[in-house]
C-alpha atoms as a PDB file:
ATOM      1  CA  UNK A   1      63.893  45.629 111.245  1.00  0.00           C
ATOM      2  CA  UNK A   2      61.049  44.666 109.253  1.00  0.00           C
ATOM      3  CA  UNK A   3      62.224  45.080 105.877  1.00  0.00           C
ATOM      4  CA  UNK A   4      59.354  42.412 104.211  1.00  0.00           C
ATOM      5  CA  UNK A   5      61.963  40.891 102.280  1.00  0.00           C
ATOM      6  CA  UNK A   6      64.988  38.232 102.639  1.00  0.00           C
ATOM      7  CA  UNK A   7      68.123  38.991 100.747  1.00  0.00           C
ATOM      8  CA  UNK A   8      70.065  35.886  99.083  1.00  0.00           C
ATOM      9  CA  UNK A   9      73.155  38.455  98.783  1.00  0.00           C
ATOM     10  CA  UNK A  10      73.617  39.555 102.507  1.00  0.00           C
ATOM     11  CA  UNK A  11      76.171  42.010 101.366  1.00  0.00           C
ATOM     12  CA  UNK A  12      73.975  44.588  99.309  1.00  0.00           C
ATOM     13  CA  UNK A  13      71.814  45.019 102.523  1.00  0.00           C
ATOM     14  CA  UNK A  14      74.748  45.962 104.546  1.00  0.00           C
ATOM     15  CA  UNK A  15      75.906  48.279 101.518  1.00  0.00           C
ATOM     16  CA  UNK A  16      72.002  49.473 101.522  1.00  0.00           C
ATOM     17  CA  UNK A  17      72.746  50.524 105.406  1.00  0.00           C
ATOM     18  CA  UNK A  18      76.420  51.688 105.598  1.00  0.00           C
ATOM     19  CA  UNK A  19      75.799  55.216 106.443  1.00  0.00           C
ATOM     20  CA  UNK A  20      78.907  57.978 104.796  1.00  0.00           C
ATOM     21  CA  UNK A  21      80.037  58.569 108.421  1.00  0.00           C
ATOM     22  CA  UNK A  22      80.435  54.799 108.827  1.00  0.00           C
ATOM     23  CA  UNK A  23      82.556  54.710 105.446  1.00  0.00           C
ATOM     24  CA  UNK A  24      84.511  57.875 105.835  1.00  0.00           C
ATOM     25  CA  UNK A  25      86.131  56.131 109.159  1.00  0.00           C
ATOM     26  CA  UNK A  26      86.469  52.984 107.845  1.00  0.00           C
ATOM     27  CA  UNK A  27      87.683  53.302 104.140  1.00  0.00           C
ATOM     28  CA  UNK A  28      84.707  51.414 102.774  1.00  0.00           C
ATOM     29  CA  UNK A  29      81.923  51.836 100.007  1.00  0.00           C
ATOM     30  CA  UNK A  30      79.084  53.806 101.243  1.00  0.00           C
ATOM     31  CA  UNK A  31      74.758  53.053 100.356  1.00  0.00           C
ATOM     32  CA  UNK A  32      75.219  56.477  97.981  1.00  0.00           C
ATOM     33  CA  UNK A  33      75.056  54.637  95.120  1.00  0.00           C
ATOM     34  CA  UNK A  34      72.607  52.641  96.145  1.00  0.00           C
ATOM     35  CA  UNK A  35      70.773  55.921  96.896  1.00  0.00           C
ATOM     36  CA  UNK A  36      70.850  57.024  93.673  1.00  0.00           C
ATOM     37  CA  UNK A  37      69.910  53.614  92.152  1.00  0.00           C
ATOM     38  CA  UNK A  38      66.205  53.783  94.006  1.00  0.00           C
ATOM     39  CA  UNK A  39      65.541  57.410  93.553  1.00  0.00           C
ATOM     40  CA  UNK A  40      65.532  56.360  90.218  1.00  0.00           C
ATOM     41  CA  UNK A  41      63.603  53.030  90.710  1.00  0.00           C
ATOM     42  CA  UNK A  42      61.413  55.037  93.411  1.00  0.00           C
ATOM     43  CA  UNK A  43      59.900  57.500  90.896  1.00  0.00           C
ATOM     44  CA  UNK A  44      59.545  55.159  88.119  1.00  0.00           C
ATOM     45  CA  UNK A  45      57.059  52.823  89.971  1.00  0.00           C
ATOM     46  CA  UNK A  46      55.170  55.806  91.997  1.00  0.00           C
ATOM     47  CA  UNK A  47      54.724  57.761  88.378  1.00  0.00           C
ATOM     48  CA  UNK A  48      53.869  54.205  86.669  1.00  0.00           C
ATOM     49  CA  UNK A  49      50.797  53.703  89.464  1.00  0.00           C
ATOM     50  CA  UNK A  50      50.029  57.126  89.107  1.00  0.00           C
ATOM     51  CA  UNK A  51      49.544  57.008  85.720  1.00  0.00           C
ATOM     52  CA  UNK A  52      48.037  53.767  85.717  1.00  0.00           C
ATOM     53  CA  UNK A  53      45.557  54.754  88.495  1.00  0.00           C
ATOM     54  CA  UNK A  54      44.279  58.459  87.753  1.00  0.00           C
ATOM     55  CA  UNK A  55      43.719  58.244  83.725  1.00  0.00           C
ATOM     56  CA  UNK A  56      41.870  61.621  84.315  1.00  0.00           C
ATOM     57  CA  UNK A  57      44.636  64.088  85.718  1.00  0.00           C
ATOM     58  CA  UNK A  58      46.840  65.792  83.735  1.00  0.00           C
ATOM     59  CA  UNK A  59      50.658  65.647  84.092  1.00  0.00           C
ATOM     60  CA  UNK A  60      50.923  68.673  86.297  1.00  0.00           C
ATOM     61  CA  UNK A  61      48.716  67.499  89.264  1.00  0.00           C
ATOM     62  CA  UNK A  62      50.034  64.020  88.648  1.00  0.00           C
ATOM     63  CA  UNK A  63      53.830  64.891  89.076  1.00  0.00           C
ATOM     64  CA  UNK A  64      52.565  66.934  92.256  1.00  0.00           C
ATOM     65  CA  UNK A  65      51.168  63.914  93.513  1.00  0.00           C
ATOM     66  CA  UNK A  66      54.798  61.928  92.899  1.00  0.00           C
ATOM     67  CA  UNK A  67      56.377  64.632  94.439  1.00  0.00           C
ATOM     68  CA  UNK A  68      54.428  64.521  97.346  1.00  0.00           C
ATOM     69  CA  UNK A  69      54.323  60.611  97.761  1.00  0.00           C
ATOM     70  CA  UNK A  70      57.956  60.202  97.430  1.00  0.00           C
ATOM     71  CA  UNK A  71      59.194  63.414  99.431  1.00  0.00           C
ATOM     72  CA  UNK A  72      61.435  63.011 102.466  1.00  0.00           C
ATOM     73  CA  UNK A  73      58.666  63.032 105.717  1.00  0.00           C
ATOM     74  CA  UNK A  74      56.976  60.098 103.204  1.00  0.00           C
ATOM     75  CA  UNK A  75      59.926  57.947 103.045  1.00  0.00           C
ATOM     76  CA  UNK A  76      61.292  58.305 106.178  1.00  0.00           C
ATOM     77  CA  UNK A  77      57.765  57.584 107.297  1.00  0.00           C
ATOM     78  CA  UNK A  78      57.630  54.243 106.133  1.00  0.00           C
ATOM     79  CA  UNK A  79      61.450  53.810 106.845  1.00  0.00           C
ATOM     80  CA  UNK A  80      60.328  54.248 110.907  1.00  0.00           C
ATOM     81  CA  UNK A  81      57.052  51.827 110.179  1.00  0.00           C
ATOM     82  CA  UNK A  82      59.717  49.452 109.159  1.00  0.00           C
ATOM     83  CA  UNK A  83      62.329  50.106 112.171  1.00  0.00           C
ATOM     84  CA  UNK A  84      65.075  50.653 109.274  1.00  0.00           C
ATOM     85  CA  UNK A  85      66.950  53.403 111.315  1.00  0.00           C
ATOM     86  CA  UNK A  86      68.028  50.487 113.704  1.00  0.00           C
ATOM     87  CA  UNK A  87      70.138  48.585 111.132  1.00  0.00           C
ATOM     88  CA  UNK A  88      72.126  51.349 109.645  1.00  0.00           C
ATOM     89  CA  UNK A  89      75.356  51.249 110.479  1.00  0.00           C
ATOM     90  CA  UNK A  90      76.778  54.755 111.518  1.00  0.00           C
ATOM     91  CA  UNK A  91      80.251  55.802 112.251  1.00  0.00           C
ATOM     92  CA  UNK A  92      80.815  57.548 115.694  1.00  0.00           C
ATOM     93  CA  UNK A  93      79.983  61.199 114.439  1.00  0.00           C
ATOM     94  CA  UNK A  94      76.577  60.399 113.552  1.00  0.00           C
ATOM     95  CA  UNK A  95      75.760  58.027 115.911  1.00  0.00           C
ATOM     96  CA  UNK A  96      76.609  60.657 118.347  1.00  0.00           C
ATOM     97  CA  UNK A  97      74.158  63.227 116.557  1.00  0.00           C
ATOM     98  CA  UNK A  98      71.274  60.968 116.661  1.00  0.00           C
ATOM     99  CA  UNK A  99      71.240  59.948 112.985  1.00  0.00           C
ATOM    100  CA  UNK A 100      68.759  57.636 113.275  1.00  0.00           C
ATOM    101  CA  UNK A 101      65.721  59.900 113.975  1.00  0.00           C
ATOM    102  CA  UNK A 102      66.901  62.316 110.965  1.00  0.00           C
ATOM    103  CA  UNK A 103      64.065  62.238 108.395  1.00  0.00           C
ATOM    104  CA  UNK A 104      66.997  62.576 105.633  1.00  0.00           C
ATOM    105  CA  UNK A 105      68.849  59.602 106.488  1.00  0.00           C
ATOM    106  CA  UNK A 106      65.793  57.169 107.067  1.00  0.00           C
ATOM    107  CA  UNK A 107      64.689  58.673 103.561  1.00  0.00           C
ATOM    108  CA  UNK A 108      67.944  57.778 101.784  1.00  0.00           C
ATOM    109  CA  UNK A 109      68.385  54.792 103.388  1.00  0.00           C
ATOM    110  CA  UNK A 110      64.862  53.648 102.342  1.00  0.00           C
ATOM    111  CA  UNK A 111      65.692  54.566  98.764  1.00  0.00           C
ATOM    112  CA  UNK A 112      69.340  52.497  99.181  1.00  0.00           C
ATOM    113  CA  UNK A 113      67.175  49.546 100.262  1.00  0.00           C
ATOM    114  CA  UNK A 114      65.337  50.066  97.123  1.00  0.00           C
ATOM    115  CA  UNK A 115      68.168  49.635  95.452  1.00  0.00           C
ATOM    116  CA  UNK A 116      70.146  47.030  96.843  1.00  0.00           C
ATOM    117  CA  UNK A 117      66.520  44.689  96.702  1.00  0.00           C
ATOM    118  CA  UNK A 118      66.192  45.484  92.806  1.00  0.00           C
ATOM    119  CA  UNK A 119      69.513  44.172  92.276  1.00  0.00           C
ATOM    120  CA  UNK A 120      68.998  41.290  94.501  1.00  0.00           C
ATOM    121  CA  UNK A 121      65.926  40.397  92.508  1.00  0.00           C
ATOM    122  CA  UNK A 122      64.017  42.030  89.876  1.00  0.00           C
ATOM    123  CA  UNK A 123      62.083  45.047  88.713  1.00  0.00           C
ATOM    124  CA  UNK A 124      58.862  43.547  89.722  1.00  0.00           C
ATOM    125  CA  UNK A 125      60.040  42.722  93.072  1.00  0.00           C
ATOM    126  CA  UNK A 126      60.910  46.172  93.642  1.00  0.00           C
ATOM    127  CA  UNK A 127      57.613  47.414  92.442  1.00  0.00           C
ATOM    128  CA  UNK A 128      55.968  45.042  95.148  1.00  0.00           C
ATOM    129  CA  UNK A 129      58.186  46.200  97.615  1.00  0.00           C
ATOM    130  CA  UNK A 130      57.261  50.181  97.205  1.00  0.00           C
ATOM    131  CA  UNK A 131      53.794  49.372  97.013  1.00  0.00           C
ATOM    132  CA  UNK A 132      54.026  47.243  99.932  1.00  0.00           C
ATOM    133  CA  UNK A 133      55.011  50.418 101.889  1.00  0.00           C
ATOM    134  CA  UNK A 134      54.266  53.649 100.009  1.00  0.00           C
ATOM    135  CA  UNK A 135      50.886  52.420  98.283  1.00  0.00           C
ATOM    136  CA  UNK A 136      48.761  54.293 101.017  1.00  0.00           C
ATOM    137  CA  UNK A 137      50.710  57.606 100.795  1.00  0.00           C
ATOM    138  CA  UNK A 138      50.314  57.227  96.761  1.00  0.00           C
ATOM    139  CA  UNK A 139      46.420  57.076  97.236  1.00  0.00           C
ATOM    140  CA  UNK A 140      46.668  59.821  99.498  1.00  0.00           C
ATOM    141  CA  UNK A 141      48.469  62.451  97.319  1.00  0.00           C
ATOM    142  CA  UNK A 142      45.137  62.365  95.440  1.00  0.00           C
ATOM    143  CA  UNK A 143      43.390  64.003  97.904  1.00  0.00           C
ATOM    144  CA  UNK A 144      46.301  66.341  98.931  1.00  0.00           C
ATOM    145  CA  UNK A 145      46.106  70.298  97.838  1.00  0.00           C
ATOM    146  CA  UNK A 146      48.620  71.515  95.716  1.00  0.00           C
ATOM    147  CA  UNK A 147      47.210  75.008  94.935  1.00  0.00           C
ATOM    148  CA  UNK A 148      49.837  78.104  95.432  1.00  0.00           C
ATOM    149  CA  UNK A 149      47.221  80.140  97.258  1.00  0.00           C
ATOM    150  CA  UNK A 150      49.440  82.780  97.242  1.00  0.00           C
ATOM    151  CA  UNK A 151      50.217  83.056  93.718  1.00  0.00           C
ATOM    152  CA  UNK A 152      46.110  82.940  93.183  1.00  0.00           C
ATOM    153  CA  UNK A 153      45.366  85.850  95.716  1.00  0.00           C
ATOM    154  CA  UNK A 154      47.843  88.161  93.900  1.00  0.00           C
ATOM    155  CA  UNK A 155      46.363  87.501  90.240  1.00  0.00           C
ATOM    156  CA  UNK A 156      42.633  87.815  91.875  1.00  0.00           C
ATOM    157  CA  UNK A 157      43.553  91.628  93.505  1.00  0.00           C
ATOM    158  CA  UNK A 158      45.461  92.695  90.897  1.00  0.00           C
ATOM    159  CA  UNK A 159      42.808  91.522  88.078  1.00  0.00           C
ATOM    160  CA  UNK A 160      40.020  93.119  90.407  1.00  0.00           C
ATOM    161  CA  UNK A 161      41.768  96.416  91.739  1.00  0.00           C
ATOM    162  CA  UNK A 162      43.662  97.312  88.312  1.00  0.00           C
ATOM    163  CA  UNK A 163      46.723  98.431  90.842  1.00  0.00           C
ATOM    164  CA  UNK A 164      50.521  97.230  91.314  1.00  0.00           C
ATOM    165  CA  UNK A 165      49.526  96.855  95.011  1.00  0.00           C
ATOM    166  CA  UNK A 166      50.562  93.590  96.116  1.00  0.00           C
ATOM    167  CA  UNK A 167      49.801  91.164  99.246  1.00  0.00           C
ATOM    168  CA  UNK A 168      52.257  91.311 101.382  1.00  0.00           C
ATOM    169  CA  UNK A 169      53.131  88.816 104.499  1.00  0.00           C
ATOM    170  CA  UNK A 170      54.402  89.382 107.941  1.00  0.00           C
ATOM    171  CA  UNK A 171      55.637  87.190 110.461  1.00  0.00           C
ATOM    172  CA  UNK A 172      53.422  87.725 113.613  1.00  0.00           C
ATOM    173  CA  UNK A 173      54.753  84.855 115.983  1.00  0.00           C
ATOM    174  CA  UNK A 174      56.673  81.640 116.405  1.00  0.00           C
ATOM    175  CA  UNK A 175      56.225  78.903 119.429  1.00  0.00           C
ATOM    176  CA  UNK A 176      57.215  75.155 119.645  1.00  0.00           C
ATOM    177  CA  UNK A 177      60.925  73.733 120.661  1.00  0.00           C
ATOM    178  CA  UNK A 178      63.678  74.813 117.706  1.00  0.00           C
ATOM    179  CA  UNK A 179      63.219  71.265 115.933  1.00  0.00           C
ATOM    180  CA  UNK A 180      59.878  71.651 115.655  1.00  0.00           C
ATOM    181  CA  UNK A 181      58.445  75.336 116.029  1.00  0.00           C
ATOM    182  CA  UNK A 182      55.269  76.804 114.542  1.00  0.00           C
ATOM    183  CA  UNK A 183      55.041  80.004 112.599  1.00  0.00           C
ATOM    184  CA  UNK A 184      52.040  82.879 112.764  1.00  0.00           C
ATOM    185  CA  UNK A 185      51.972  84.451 109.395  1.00  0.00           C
ATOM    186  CA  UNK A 186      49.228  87.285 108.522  1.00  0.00           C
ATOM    187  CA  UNK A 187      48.564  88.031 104.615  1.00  0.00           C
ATOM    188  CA  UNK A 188      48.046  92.006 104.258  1.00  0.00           C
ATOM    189  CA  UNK A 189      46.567  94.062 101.485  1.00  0.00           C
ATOM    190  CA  UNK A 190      46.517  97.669 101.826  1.00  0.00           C
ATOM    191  CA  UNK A 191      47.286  97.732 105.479  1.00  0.00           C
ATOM    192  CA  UNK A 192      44.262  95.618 106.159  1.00  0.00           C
ATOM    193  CA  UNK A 193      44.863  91.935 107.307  1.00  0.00           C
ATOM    194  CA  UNK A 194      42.339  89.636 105.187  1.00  0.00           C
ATOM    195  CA  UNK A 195      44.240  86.241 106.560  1.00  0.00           C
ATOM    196  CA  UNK A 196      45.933  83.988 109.040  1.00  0.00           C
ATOM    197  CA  UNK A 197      47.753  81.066 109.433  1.00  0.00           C
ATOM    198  CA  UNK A 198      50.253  78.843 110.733  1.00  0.00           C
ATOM    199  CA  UNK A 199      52.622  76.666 109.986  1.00  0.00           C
ATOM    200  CA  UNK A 200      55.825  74.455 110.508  1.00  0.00           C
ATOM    201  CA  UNK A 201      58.091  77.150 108.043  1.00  0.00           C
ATOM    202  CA  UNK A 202      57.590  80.887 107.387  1.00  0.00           C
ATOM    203  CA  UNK A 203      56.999  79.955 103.927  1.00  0.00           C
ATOM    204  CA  UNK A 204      53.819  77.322 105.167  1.00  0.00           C
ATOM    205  CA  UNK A 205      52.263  79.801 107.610  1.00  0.00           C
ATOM    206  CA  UNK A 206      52.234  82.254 104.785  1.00  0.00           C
ATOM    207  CA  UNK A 207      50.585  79.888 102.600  1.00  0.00           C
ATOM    208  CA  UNK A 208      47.476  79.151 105.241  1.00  0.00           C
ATOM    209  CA  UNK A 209      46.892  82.894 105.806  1.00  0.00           C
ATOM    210  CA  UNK A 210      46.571  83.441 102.154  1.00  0.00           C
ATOM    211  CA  UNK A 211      43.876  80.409 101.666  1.00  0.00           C
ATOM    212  CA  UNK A 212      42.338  81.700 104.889  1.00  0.00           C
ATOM    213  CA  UNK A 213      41.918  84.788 102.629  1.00  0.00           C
ATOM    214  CA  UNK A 214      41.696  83.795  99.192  1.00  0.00           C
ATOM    215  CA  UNK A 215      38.478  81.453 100.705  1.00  0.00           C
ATOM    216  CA  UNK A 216      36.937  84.436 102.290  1.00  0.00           C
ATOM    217  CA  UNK A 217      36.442  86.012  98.270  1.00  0.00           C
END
């Protein structure tokens, strides 16, 4: 691991990387708490640069940019960049399961190490720390598009036609292995398809076919 930071008390890093399976078996304290102590530590700093950095958005966009910068695929990310998935310690279940490739155990183990290095040190350590490793993601939420496109296309028909039509959506194909498949969504109105997309859920394919339509107006 290359956790960019040396621990005078040993013992909260092991804490930070005692996985539940590990503690179940062996009757011992889990990094849960330690979870919860950086999610909380976590959003404070990203909201604090946020704020400190974009003096122009509003507090919508700017807790869509958090959101993003601190969601799972971000954090376990920087957890892989960082080889953290190596040093926690799993019990025999989830080392059997491959734990250390899941996105939502590198994530929470990230946010543990938060933790256990804030206690170890200070706030302002911490803050270092998550910049150290998140600060390009932050800068990249900026750029990231947040728009509902579906929610849009619906009020733009329905303001234009006058009618209780809606767009509809319809699942047209799905490839890929089951870990990692890709959805074919097509957005309908009136039995005429005006979009298509794809994506890694139903829910995202849906989304790209109705900003393939709603930027087609």
């Amino acid at each position: 691991m290359e956790l960019s930071y040396t621990f005078q008390n040993q013992e909260l890093l092991n804490l930070a990387l005692t996985h539940t399976s590990l503690a179940h078996e062996k009757g011992i304290e889990s990094n849960q708490r330690l979870e919860f102590l950086g999610d909380s530590i976590l959003s404070f700093v990203v909201a604090t640069e946020l704020y400190a950095r974009f003096p122009q958005l509003a507090e919508g966009r700017l807790t869509e940019m958090r959101a993003a910068a601190v969601c799972e695929k971000s954090l376990a990310q920087a957890a892989r960049e960082m080889d953290l998935g190596s040093g926690i310690r799993f019990g025999k279940s989830e080392t059997v399961c491959g734990g250390r490739e899941k996105e939502s155990i590198l994530a929470d183990a990230f946010e543990a190490v938060l933790g256990a290095i804030y206690l170890d040190s200070n706030m302002d350590v911490a803050r270092e720390w998550v910049l150290r490793h998140l600060e390009e993601t932050i800068m990249e939420s900026a750029k990231l598009d947040f728009t509902n496109y579906k929610s849009e296309l619906q009020k733009y028909y329905q303001k234009r036609d006058k009618t209780r039509d809606v767009v509809t959506y319809r699942l047209v194909g799905q490839t890929g292995p089951d870990h990692q498949p890709v959805f074919e969504a097509e957005a309908v109105y009136l039995g005429k398809v005006i979009g298509r997309g794809s994506g890694n859920s139903r829910k995202a394919a849906e989304q790209q076919a109705a900003k393939q339509a709603y930027r087609k107006l």
